[in-house]
N, C-alpha and C. Protein backbone atom coordinates (compact mmCIF):
# COMPACT_ATOMS: atom_id res chain seq x y z
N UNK A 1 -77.52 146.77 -20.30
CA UNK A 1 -78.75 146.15 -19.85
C UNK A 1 -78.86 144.77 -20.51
N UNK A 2 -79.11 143.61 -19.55
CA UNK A 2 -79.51 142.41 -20.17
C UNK A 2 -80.95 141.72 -20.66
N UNK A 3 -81.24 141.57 -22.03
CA UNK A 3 -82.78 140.90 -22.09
C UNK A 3 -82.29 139.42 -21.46
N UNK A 4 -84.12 138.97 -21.06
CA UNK A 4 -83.47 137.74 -20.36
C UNK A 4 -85.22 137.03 -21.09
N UNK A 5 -84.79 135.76 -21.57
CA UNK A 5 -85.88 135.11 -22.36
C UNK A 5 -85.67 133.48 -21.59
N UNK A 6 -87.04 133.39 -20.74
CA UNK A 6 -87.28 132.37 -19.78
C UNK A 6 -88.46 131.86 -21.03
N UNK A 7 -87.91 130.57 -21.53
CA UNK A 7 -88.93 129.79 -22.19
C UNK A 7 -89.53 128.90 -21.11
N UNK A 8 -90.89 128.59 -21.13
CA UNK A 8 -91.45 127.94 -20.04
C UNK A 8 -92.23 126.98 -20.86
N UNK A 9 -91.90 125.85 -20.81
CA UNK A 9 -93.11 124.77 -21.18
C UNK A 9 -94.19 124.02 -19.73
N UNK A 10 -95.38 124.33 -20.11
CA UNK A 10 -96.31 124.43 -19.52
C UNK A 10 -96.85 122.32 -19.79
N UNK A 11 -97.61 122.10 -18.72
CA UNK A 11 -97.88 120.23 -19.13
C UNK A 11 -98.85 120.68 -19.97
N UNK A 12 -99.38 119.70 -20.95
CA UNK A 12 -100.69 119.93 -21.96
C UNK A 12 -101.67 120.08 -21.33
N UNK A 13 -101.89 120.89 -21.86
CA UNK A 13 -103.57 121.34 -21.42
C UNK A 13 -103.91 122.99 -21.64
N UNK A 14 -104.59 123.96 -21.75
CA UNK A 14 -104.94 125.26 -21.92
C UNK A 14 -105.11 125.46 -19.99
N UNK A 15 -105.20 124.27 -18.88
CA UNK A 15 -105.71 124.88 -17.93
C UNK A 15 -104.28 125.19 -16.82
N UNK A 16 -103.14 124.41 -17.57
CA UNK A 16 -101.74 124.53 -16.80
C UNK A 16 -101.41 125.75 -17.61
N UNK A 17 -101.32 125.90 -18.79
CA UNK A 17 -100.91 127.27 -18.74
C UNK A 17 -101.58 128.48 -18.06
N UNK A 18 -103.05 128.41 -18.04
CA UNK A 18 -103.60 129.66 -17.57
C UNK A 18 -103.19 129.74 -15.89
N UNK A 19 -103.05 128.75 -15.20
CA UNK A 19 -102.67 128.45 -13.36
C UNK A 19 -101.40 129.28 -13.79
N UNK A 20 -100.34 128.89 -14.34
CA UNK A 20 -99.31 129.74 -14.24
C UNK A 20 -99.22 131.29 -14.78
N UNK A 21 -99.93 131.58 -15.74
CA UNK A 21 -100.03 132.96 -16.50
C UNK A 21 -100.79 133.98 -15.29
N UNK A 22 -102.00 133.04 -14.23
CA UNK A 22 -102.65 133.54 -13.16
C UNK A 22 -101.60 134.00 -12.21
N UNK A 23 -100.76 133.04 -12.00
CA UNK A 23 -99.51 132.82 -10.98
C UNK A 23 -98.64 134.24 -11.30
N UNK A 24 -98.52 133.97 -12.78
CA UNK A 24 -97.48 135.39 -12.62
C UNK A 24 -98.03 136.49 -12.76
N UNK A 25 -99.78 136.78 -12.81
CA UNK A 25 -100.49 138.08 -12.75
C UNK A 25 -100.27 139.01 -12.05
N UNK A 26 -99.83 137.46 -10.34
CA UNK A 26 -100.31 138.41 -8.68
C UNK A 26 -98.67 138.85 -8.67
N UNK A 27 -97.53 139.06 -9.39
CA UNK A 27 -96.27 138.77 -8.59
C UNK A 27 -95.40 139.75 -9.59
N UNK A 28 -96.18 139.96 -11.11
CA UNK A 28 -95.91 141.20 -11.78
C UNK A 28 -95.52 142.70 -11.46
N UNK A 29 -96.27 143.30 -10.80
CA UNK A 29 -96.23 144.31 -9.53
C UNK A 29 -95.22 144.21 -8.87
N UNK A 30 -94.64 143.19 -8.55
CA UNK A 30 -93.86 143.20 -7.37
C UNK A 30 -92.63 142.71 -8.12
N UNK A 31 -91.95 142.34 -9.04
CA UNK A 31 -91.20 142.04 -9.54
C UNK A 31 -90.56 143.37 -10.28
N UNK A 32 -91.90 144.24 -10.98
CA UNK A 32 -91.20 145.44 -11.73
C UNK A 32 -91.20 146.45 -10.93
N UNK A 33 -91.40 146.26 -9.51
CA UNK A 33 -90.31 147.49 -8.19
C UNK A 33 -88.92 147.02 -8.00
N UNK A 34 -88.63 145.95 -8.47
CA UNK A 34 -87.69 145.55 -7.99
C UNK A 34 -86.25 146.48 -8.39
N UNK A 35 -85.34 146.31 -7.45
CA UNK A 35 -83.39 147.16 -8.13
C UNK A 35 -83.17 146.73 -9.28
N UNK A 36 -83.42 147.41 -10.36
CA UNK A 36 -82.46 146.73 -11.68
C UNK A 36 -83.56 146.16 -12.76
N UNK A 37 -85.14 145.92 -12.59
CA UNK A 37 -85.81 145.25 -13.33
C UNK A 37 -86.07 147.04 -14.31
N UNK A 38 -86.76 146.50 -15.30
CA UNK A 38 -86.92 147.47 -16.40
C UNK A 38 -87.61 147.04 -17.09
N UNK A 39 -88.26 145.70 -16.74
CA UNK A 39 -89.36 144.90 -17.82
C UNK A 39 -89.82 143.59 -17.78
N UNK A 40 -90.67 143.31 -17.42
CA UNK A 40 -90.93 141.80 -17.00
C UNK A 40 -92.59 141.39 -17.60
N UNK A 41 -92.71 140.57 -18.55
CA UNK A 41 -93.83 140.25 -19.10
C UNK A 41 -93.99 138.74 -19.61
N UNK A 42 -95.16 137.90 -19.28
CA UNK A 42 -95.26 137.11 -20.28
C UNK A 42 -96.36 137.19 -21.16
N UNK A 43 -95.60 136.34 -22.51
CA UNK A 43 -96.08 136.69 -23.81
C UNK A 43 -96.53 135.10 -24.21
N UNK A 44 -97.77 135.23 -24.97
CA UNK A 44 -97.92 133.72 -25.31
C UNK A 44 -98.35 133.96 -26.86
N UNK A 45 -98.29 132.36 -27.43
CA UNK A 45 -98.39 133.20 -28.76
C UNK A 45 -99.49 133.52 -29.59
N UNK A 46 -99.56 134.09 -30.64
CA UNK A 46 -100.68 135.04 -31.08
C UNK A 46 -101.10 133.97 -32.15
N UNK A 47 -102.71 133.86 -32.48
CA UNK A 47 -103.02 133.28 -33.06
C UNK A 47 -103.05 133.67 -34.75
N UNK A 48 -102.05 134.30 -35.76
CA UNK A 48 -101.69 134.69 -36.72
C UNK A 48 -102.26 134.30 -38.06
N UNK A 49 -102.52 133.20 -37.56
CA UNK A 49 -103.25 132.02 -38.66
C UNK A 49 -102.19 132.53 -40.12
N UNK A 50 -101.22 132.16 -39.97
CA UNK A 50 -99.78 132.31 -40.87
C UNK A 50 -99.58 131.22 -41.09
N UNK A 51 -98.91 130.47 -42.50
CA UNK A 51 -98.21 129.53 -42.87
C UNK A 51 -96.33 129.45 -41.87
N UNK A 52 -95.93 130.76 -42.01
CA UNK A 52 -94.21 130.65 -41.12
C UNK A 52 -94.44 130.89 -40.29
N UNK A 53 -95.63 130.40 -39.54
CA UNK A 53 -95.86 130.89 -37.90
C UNK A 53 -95.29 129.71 -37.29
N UNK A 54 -94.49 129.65 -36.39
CA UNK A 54 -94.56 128.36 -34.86
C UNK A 54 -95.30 128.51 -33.96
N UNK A 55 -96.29 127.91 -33.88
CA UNK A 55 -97.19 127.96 -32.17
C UNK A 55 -96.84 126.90 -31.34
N UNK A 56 -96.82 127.25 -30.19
CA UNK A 56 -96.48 126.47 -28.96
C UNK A 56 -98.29 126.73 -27.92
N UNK A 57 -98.75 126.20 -28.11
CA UNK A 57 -99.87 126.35 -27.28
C UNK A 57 -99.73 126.47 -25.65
N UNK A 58 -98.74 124.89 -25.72
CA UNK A 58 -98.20 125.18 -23.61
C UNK A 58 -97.07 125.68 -23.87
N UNK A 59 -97.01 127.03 -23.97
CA UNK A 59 -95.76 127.37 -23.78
C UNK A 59 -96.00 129.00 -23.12
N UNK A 60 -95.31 129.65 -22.31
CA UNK A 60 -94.74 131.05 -22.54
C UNK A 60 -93.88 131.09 -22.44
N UNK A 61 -93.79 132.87 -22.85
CA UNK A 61 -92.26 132.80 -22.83
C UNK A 61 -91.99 134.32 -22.28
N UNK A 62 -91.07 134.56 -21.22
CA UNK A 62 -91.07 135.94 -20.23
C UNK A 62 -89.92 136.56 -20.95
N UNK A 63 -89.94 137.81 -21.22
CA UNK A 63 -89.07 138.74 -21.40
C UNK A 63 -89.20 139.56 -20.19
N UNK A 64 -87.52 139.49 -19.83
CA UNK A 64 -87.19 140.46 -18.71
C UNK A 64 -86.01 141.53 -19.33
N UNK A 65 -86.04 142.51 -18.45
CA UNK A 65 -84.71 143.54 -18.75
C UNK A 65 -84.42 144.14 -17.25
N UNK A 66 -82.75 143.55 -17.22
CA UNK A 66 -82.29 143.21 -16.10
C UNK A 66 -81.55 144.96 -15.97
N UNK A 67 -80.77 145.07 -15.34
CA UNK A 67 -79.35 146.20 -15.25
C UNK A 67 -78.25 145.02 -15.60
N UNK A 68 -78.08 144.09 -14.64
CA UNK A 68 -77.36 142.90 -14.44
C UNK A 68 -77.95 141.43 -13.66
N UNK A 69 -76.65 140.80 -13.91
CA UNK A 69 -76.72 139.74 -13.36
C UNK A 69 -76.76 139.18 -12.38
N UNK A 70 -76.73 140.29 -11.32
CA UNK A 70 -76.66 140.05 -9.95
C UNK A 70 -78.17 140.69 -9.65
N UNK A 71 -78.91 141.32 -10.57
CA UNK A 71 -79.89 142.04 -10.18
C UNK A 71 -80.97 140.25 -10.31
N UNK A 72 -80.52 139.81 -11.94
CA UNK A 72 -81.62 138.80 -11.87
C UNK A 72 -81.41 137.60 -10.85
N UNK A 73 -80.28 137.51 -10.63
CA UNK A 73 -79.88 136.30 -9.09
C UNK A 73 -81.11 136.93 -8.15
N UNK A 74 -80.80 138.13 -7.99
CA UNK A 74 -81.51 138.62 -6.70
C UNK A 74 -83.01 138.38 -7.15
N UNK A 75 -83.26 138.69 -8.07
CA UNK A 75 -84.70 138.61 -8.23
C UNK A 75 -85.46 137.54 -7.81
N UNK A 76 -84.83 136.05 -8.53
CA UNK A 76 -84.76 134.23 -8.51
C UNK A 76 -84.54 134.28 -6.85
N UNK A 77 -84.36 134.94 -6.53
CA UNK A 77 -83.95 134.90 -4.88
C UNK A 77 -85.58 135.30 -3.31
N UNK A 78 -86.10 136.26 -4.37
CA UNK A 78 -87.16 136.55 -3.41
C UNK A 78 -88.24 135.65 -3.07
N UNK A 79 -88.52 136.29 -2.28
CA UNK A 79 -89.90 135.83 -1.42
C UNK A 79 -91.13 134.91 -2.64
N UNK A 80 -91.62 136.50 -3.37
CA UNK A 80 -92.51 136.14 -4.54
C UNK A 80 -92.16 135.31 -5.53
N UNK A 81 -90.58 135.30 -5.70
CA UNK A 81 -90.39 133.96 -7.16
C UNK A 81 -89.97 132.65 -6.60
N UNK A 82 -90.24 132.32 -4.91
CA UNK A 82 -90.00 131.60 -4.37
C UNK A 82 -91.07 130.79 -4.08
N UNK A 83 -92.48 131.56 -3.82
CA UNK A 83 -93.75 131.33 -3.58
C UNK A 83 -94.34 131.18 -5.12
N UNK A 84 -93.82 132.10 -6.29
CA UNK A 84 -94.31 131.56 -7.36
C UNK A 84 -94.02 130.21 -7.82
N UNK A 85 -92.59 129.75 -7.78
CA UNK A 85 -92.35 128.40 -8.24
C UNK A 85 -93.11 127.72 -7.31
N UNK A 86 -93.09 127.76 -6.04
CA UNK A 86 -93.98 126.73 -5.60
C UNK A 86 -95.18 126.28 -6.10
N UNK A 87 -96.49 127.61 -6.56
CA UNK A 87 -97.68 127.38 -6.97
C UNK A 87 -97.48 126.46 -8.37
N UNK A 88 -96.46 127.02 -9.12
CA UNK A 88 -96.59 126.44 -10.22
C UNK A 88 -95.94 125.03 -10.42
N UNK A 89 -95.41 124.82 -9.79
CA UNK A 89 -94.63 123.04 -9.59
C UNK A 89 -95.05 122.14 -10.59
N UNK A 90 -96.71 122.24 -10.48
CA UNK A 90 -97.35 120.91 -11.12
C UNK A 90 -98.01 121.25 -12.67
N UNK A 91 -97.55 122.64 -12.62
CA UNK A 91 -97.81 122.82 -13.82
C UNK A 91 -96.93 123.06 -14.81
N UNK A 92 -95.75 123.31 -14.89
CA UNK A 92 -94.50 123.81 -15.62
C UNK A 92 -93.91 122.29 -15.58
N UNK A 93 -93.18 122.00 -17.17
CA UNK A 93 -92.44 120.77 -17.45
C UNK A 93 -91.11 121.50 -17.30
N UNK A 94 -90.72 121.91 -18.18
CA UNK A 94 -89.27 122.60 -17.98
C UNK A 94 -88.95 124.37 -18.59
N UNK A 95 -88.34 124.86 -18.15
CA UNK A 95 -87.60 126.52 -18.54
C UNK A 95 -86.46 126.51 -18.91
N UNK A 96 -86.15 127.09 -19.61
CA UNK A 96 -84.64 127.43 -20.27
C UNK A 96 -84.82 128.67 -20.42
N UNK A 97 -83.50 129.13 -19.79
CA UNK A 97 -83.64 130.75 -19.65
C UNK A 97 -82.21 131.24 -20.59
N UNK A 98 -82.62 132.04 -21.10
CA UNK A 98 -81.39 132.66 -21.73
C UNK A 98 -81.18 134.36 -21.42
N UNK A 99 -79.76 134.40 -21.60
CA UNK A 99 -79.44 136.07 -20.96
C UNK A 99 -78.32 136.42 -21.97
N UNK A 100 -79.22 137.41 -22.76
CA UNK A 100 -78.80 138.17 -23.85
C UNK A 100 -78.39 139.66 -23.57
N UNK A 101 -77.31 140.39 -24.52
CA UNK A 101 -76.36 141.38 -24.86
C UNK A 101 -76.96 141.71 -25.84
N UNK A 102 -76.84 143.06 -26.28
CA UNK A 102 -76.66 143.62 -27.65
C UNK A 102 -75.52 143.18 -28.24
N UNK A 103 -75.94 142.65 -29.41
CA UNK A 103 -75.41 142.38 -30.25
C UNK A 103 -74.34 143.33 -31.54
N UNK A 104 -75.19 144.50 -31.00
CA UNK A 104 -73.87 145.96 -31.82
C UNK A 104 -74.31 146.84 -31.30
């Protein structure tokens, strides 16, 4: 099984992140029926009030758990993450997605 960690930087503001966090509310449901998904969430970060904390205010960040790699192609492929990027266009600066293995 692959974790898959989509960092998303959001433009400044508290109101571009919430358009997109809204965005992926309606499309949640429909993403974790999907062949092969096992986990799909975004996480933003917690206000810890810690000295070794990093906060990213515009930021989330999605943890998925794939079967494979052809499952998450397919996913990036549908209807809903097709209609999601659209809504979110003007609000997302850039994503970097990474696709992780166990490590032992």
């Amino acid at each position: 099984m692959l974790t898959v960690i989509a960092d998303i930087r959001t433009r400044p503001g508290q109101h571009h992140r919430q358009a997109v966090l809204d965005a992926f509310a309606k499309i949640v449901p429909s993403v974790l029926q999907e062949a092969g998904c096992h986990g799909y969430a975004p996480l933003i970060d917690h206000n810890a009030q810690v000295v070794f904390q990093a906060s990213f205010p515009d930021a989330i960040t999605m943890v998925e758990k794939w079967d494979s790699v052809a499952h998450l192609q397919a996913h990036l492929n549908t209807a809903h993450m097709k209609a999601w990027a659209e809504e979110v266009k003007d609000h997302v600066l850039d994503t970097r997605i990474r696709i992780l293995e166990a490590g032992i």
